[in-house]
C-alpha atoms as a PDB file:
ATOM      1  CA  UNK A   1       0.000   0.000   0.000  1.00  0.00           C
ATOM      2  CA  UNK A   2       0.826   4.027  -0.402  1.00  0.00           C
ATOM      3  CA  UNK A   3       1.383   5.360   2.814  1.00  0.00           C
ATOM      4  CA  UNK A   4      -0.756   7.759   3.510  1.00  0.00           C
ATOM      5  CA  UNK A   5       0.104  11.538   4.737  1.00  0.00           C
ATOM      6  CA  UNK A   6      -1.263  12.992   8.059  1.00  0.00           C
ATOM      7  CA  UNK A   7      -2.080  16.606   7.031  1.00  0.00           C
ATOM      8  CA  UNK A   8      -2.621  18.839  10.080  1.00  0.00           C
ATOM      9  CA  UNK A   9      -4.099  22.220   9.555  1.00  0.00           C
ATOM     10  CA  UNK A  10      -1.754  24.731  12.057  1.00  0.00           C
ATOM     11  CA  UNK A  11      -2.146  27.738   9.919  1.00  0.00           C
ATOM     12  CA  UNK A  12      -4.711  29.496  12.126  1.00  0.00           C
ATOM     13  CA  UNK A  13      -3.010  31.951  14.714  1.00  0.00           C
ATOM     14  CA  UNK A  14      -6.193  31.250  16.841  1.00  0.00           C
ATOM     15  CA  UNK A  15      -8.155  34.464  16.756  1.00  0.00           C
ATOM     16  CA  UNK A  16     -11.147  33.871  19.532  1.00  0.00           C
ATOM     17  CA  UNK A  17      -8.436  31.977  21.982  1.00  0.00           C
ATOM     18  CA  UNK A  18      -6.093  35.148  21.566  1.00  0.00           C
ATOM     19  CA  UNK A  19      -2.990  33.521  20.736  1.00  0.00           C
ATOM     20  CA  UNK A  20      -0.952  30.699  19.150  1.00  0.00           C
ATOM     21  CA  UNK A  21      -2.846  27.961  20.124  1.00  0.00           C
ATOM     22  CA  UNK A  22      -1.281  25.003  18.538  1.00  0.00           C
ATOM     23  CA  UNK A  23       1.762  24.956  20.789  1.00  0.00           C
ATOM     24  CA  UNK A  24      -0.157  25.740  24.107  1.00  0.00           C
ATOM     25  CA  UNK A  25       1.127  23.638  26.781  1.00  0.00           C
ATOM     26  CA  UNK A  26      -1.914  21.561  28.362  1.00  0.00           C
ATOM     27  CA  UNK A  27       0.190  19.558  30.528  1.00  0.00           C
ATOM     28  CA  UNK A  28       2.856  20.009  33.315  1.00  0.00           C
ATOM     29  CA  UNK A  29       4.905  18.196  30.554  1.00  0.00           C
ATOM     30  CA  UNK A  30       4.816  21.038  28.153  1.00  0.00           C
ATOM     31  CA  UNK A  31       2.855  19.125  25.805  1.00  0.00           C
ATOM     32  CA  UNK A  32       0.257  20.644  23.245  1.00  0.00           C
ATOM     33  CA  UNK A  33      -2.802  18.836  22.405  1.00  0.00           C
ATOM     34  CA  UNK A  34      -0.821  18.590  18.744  1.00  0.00           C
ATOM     35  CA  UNK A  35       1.309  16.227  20.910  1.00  0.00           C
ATOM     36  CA  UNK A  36      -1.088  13.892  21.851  1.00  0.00           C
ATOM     37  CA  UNK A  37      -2.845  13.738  18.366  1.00  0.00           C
ATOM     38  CA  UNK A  38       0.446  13.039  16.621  1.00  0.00           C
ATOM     39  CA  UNK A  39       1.079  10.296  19.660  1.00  0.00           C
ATOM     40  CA  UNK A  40      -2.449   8.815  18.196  1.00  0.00           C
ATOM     41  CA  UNK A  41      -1.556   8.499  14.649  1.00  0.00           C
ATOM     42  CA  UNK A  42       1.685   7.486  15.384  1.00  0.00           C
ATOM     43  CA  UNK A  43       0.374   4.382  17.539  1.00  0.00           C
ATOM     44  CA  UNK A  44      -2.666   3.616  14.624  1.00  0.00           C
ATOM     45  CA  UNK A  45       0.253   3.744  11.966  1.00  0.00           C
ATOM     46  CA  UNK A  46       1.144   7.340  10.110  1.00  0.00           C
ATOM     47  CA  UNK A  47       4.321   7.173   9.588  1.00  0.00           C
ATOM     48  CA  UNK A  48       4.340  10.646   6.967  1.00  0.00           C
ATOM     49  CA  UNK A  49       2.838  13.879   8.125  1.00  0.00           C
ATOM     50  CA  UNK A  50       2.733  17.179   6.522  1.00  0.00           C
ATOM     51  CA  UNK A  51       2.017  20.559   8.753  1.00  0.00           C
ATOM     52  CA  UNK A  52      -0.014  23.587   7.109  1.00  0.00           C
ATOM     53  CA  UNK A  53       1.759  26.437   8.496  1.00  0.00           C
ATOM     54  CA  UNK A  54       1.876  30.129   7.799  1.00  0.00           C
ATOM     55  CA  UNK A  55       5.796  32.036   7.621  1.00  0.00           C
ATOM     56  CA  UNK A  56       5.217  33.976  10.418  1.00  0.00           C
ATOM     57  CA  UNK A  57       4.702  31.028  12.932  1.00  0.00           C
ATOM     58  CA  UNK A  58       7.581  28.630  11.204  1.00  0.00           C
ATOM     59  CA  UNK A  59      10.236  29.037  13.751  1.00  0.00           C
ATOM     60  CA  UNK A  60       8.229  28.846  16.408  1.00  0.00           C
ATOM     61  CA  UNK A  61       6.241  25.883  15.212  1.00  0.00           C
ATOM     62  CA  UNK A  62       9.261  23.857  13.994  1.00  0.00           C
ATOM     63  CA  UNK A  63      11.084  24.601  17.559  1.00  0.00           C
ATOM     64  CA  UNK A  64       8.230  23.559  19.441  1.00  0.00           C
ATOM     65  CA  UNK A  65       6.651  20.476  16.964  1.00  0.00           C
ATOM     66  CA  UNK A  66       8.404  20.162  14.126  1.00  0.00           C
ATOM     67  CA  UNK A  67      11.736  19.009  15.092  1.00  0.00           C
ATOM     68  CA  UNK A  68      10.802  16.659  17.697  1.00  0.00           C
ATOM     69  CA  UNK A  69       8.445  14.851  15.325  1.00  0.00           C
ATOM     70  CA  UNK A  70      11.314  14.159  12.549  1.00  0.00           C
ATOM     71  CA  UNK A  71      12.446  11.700  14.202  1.00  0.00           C
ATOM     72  CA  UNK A  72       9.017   9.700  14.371  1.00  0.00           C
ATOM     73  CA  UNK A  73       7.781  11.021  10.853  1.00  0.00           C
ATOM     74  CA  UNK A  74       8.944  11.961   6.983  1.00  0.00           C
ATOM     75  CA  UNK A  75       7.667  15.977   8.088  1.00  0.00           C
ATOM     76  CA  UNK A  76       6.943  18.247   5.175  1.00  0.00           C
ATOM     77  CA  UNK A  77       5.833  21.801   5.484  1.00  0.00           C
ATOM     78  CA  UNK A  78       3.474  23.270   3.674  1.00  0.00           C
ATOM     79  CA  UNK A  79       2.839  27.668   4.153  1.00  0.00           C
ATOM     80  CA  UNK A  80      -1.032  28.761   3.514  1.00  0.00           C
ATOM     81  CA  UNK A  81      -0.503  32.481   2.623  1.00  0.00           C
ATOM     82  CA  UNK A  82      -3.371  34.932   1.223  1.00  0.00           C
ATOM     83  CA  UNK A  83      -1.142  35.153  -2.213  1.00  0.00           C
ATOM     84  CA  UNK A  84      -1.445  31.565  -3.211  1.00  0.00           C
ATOM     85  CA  UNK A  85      -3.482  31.899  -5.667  1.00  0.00           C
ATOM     86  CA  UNK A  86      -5.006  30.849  -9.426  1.00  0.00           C
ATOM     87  CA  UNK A  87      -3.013  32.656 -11.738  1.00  0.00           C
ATOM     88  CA  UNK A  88      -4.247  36.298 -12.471  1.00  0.00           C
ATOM     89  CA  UNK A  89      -5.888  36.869  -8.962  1.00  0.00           C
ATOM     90  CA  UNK A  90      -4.959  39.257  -6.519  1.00  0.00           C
ATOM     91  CA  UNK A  91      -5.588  39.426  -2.859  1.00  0.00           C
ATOM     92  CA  UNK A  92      -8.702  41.712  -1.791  1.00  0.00           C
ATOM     93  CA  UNK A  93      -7.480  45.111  -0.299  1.00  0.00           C
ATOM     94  CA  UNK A  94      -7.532  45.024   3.355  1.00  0.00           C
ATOM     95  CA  UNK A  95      -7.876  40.975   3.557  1.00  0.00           C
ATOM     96  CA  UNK A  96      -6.225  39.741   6.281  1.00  0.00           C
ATOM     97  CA  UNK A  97      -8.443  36.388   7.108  1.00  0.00           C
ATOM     98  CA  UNK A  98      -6.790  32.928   5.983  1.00  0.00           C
ATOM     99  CA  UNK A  99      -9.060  31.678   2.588  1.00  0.00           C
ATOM    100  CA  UNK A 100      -9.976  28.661   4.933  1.00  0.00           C
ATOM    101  CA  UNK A 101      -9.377  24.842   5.010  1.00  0.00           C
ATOM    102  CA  UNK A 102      -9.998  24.084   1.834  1.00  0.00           C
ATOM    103  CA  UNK A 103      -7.775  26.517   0.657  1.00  0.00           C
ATOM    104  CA  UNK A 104      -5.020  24.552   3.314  1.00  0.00           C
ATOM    105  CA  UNK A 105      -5.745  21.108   2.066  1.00  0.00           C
ATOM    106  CA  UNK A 106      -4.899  22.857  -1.696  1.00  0.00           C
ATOM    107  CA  UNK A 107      -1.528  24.167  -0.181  1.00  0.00           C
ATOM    108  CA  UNK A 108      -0.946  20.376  -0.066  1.00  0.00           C
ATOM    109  CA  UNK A 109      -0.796  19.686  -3.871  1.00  0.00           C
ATOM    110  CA  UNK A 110       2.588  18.800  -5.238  1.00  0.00           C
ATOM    111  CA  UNK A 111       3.735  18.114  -1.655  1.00  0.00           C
ATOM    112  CA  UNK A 112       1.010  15.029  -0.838  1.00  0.00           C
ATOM    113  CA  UNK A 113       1.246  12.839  -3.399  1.00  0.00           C
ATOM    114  CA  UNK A 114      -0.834   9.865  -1.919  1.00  0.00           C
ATOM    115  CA  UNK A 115      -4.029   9.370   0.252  1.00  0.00           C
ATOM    116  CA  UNK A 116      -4.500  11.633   2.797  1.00  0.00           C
ATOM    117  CA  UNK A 117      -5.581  12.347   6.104  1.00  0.00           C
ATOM    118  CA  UNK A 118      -7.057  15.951   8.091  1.00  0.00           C
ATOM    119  CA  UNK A 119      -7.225  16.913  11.252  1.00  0.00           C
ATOM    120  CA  UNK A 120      -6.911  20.426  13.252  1.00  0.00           C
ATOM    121  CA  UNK A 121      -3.435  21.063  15.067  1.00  0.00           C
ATOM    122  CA  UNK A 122      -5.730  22.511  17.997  1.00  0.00           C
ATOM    123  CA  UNK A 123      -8.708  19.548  18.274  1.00  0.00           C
ATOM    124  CA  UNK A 124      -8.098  16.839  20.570  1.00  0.00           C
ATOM    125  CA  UNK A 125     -10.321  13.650  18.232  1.00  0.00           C
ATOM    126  CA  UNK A 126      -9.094  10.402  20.927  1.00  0.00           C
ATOM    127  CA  UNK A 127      -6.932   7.506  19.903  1.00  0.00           C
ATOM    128  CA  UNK A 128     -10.123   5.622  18.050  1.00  0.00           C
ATOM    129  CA  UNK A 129     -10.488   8.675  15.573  1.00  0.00           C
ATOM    130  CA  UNK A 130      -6.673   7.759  14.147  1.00  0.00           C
ATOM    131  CA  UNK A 131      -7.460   4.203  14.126  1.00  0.00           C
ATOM    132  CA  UNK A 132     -10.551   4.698  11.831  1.00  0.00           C
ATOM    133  CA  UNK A 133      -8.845   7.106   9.713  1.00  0.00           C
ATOM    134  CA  UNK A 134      -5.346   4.704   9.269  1.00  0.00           C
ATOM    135  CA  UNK A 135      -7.802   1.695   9.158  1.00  0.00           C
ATOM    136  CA  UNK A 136      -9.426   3.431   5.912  1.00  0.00           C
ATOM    137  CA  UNK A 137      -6.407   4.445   4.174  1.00  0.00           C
ATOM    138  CA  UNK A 138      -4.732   1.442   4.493  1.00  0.00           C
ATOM    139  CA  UNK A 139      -7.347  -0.735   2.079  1.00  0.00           C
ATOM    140  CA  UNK A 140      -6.635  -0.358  -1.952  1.00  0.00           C
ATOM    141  CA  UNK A 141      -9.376   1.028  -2.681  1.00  0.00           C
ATOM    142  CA  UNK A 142     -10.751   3.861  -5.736  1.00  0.00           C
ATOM    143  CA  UNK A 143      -9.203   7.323  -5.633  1.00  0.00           C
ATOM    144  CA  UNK A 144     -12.893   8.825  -5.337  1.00  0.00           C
ATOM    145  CA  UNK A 145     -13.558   6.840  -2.039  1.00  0.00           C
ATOM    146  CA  UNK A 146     -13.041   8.691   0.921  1.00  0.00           C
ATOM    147  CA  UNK A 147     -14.583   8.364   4.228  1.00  0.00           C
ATOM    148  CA  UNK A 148     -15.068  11.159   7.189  1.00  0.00           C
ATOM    149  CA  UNK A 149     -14.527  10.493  11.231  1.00  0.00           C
ATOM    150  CA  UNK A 150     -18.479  11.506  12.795  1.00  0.00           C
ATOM    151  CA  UNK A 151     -18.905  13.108  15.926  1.00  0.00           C
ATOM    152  CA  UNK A 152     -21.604  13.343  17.902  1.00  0.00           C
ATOM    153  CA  UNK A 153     -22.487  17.200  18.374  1.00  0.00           C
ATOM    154  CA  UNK A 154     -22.940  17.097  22.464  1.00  0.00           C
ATOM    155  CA  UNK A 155     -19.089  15.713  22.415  1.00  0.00           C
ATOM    156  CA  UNK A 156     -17.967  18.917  20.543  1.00  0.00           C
ATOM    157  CA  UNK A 157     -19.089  21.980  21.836  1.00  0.00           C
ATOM    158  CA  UNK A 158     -18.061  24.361  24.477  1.00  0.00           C
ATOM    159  CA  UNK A 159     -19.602  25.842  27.875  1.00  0.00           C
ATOM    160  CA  UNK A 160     -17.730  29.241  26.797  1.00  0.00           C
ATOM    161  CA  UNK A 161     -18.956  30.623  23.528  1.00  0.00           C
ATOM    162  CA  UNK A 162     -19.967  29.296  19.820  1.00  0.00           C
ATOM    163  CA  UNK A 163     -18.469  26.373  17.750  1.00  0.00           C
ATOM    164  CA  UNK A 164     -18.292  26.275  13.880  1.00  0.00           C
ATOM    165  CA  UNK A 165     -19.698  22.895  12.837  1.00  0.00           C
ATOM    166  CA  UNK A 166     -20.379  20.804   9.883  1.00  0.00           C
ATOM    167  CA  UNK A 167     -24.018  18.938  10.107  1.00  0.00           C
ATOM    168  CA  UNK A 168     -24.323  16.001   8.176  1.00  0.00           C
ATOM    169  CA  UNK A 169     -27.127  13.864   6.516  1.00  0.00           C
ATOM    170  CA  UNK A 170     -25.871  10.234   6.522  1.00  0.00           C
ATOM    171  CA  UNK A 171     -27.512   7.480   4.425  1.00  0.00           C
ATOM    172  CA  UNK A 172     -26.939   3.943   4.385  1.00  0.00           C
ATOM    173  CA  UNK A 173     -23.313   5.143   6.307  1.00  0.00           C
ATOM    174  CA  UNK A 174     -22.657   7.588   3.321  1.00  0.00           C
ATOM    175  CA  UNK A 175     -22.390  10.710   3.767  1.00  0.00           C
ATOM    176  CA  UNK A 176     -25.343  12.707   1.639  1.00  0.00           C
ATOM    177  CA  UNK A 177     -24.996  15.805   3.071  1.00  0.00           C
ATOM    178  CA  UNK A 178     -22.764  18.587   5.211  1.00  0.00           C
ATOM    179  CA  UNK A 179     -23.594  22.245   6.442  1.00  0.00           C
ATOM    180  CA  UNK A 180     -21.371  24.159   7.629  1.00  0.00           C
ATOM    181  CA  UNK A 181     -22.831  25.664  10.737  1.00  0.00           C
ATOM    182  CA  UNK A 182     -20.452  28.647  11.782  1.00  0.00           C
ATOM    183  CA  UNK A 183     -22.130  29.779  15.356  1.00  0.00           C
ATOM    184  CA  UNK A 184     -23.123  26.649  17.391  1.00  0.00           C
ATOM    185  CA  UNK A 185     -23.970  26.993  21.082  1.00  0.00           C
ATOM    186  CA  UNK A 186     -24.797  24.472  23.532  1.00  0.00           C
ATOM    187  CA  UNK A 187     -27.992  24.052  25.157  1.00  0.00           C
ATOM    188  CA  UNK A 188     -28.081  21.659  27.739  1.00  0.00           C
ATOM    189  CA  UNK A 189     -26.766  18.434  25.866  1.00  0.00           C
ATOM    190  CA  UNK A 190     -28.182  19.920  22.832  1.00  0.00           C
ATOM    191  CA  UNK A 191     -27.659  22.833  20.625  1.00  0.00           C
ATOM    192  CA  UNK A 192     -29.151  25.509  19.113  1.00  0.00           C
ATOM    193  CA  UNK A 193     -27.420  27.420  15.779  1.00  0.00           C
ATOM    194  CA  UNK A 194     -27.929  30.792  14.761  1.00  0.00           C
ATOM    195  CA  UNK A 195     -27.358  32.622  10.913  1.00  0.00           C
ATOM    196  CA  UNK A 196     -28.211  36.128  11.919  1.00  0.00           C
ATOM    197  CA  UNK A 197     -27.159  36.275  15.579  1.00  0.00           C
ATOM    198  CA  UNK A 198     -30.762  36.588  16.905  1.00  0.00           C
ATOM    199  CA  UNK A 199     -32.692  33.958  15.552  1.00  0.00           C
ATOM    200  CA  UNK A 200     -32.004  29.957  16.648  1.00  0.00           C
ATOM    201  CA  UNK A 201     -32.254  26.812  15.557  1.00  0.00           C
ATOM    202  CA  UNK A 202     -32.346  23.677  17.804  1.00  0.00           C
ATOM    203  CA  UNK A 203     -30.098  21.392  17.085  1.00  0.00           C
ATOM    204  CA  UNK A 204     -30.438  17.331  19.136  1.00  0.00           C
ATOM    205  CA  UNK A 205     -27.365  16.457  20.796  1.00  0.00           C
ATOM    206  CA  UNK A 206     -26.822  13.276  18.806  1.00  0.00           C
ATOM    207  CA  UNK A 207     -26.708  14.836  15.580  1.00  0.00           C
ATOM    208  CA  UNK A 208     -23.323  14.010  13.579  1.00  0.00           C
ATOM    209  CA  UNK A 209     -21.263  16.381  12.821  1.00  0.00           C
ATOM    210  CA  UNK A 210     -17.700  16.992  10.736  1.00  0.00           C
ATOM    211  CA  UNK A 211     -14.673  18.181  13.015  1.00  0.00           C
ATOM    212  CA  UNK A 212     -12.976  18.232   9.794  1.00  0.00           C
ATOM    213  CA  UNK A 213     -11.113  14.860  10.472  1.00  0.00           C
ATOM    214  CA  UNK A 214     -11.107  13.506   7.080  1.00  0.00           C
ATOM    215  CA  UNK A 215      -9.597  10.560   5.111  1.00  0.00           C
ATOM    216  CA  UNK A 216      -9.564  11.245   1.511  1.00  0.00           C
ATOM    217  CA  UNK A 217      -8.099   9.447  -1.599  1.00  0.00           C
ATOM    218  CA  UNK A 218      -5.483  11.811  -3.749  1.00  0.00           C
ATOM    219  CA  UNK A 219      -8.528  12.776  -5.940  1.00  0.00           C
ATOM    220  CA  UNK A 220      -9.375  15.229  -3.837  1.00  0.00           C
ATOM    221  CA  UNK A 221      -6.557  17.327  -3.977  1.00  0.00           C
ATOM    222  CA  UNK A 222      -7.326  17.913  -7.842  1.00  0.00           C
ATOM    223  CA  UNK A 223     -10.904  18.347  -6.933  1.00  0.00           C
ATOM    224  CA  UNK A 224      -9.699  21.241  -4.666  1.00  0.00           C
ATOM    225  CA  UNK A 225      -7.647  23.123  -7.022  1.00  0.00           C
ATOM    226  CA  UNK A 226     -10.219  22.702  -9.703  1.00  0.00           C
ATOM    227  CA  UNK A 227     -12.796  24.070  -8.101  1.00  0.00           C
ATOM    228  CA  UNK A 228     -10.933  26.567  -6.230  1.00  0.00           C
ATOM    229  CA  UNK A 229     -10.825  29.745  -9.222  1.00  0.00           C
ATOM    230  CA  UNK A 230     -14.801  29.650  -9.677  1.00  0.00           C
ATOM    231  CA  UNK A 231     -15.605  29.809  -6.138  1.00  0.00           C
ATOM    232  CA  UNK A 232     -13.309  32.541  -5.620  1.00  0.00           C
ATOM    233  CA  UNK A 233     -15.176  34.477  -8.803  1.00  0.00           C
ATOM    234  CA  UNK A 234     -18.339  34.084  -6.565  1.00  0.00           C
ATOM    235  CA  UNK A 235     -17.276  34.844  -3.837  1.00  0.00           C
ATOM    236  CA  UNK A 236     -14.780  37.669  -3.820  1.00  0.00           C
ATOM    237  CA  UNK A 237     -18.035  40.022  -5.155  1.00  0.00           C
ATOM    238  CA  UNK A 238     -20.028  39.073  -2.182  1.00  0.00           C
ATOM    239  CA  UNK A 239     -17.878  39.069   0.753  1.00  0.00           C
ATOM    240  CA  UNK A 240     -14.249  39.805  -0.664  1.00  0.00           C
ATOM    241  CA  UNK A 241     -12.526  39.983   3.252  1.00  0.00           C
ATOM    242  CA  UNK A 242     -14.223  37.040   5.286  1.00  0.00           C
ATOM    243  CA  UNK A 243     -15.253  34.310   2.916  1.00  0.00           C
ATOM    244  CA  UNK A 244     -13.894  30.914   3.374  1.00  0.00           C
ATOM    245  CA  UNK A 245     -13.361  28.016   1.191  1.00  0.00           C
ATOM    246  CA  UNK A 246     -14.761  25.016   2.991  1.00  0.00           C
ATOM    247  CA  UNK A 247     -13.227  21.881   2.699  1.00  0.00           C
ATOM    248  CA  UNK A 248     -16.507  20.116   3.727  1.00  0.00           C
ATOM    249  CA  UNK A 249     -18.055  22.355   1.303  1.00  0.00           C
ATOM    250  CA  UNK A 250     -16.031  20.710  -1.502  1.00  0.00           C
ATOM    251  CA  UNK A 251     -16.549  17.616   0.156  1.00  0.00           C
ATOM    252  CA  UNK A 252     -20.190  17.846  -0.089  1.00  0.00           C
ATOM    253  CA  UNK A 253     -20.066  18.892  -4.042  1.00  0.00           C
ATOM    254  CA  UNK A 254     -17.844  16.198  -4.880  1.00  0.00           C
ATOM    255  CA  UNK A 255     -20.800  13.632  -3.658  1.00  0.00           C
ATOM    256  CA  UNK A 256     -23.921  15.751  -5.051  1.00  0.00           C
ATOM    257  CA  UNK A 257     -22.091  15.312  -8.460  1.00  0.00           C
ATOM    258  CA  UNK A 258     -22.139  11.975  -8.286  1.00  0.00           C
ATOM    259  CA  UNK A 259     -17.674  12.119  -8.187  1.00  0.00           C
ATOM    260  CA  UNK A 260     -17.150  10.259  -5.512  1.00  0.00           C
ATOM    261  CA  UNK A 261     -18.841   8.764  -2.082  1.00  0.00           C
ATOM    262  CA  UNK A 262     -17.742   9.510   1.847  1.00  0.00           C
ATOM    263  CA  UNK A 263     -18.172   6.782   4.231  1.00  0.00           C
ATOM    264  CA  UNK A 264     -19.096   7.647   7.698  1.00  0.00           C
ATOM    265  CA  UNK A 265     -16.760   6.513  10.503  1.00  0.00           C
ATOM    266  CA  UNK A 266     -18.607   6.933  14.165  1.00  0.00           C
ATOM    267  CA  UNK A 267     -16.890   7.976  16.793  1.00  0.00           C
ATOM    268  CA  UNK A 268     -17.850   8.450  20.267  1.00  0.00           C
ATOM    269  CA  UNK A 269     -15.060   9.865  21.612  1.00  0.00           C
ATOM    270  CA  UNK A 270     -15.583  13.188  23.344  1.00  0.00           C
ATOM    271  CA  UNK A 271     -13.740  16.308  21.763  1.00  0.00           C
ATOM    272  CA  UNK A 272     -11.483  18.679  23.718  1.00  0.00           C
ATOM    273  CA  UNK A 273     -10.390  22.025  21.980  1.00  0.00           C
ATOM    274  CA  UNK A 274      -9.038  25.455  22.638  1.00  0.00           C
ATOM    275  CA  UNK A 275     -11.309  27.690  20.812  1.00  0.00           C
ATOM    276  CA  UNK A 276     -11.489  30.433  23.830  1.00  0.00           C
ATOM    277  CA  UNK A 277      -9.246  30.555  26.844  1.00  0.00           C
ATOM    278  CA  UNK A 278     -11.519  29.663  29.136  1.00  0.00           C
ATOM    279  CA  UNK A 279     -11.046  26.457  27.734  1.00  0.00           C
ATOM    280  CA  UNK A 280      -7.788  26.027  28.870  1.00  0.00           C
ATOM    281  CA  UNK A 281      -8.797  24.755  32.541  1.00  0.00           C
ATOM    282  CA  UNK A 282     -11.519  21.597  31.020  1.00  0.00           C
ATOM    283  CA  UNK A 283      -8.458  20.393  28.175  1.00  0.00           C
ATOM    284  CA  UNK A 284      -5.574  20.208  30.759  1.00  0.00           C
ATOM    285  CA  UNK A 285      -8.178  18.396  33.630  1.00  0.00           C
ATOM    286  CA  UNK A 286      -9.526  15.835  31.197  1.00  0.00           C
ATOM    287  CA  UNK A 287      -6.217  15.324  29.837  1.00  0.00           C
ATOM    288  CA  UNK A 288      -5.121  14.400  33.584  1.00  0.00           C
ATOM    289  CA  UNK A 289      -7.728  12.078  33.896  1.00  0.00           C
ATOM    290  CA  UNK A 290      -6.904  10.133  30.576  1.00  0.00           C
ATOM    291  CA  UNK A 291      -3.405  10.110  31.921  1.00  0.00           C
ATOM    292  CA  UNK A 292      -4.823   8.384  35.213  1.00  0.00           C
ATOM    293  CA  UNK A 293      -6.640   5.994  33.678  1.00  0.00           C
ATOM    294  CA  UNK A 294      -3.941   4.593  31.597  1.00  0.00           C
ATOM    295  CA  UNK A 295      -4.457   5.952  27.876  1.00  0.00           C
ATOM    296  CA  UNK A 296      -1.145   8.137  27.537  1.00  0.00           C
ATOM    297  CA  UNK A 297       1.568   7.705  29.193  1.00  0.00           C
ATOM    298  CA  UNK A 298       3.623  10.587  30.732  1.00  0.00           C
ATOM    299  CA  UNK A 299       6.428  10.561  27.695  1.00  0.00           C
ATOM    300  CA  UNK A 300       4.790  10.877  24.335  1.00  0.00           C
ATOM    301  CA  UNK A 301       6.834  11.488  21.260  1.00  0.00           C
ATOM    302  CA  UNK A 302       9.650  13.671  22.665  1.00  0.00           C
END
């Protein structure tokens, strides 16, 4: 078989937490929760793993990640800047915002050259999520197959603030559908989701959702770039400093046409993440407890 390529998206500087997230210690260690995830895939079998990273944060990243993991991994770096680009586009005056994950994943072309993995450098997805995802990649299978890791929404949100989301229809364990839901908050161990900041929408706490951990066949790295120069023509007129090219999004397109399928891969595993500060305190105590009950030890990949 190919081996395939972990792809972690570390590109965000982490806007609502208020700094760079990625590398935040959440242990007395000094680990990150990047640690831990890389730990995961390591154990389920990734041996190659390529980091989306912006300039800015490379010297930080690669002291704090990047060199550690070279010995456990074939690292590759891949930089998601505003000026990469279809030929004959220009950034938008006054953009600062990253052009979002899909954009990322597109980064990856030329550099990936097999199937693929995705996960976010700041999610915590639990040792089964890697499994599921190596388990997938490691049949020879179509290029159009992929298959997406399903959470269930009341493992995934927050007590301190709004989540970004992808809902999913599943079918027959396809996926048939995904919506990206950009301000989920909990209610209770459901949710509600809101499009205009006033009005919501209830959401039941076992409805599946994407955390963008994805296992896709190379396909979808031309399916990216391909689609990428019309969506920015759309786009650009109607919000030219905050749109986002959603990998999901892409995802989603790829099945309505009929280009390829996604299998669904449950997961009940509960999701930790850093998306405010006030996080901070409920990552590093569940952490502790996963420690105490035997499923890391205290020396991960150092």
């Amino acid at each position: 078989m190919q081996q395939p390529t972990l792809i972690v998206l570390a590109a965000g500087m982490g806007s609502r937490f208020g700094g760079l997230k990625q590398i935040m210690a959440v242990d007395d260690s000094g680990h990150a929760i990047i640690d831990f995830s890389l730990y995961d895939a390591y154990r389920a079998g990734f041996r190659k793993v390529a980091f989306i990273i912006k300039h800015e944060i490379e010297e930080d990243f690669k002291a704090a990640v990047g060199r550690r993991m070279e010995k456990y991994f074939d690292v590759k770096y891949v930089y998601q800047q505003l000026d990469v680009l279809p030929d004959g586009c220009r950034v938008p005056e006054g953009r600062v915002k990253p052009w979002g994950t899909g954009h990322a994943v597109l980064c990856c072309r030329g550099v990936v050259d097999g199937p693929f993995a995705v996960i976010n450098a700041d999610d915590f997805y639990g040792p089964s999520a890697y499994r599921a995802l190596y388990d997938f990649l490691a049949q020879d299978r179509p290029d159009n197959e992929h298959a997406m890791v399903a959470y269930l929404l009341r493992n995934t949100v927050t007590e301190n603030g709004y989540v970004a989301r992808g809902v999913c229809q599943v079918e027959d364990g396809f996926l048939t559908d995904v919506v990206e839901r950009t301000h989920i908050e909990k209610r209770g161990t459901d949710a509600a989701y809101t499009e205009d900041g006033t009005n919501y929408i209830s959401l039941p706490g076992d409805t599946l959702v994407s955390m963008n951990c994805w296992a896709f066949g190379r396909s979808m790295l031309d399916e990216l770039y391909r689609r990428f120069p019309a969506w920015l023509e759309k786009n650009l007129a109607d919000n030219p400093l905050k749109c986002e090219y959603f990998l999901p999004s892409v995802a989603n397109a790829v099945i309505k046409n009929g280009e390829g399928s996604v299998c669904v891969l449950n997961c009940r595993e509960k999701w930790y993440g850093m998306t405010y500060k006030e996080d901070m305190q409920s990552v590093t105590s569940s952490i502790r407890k996963l420690r105490c009950d035997g499923i890391y030890p205290e020396k991960l990949l150092d």
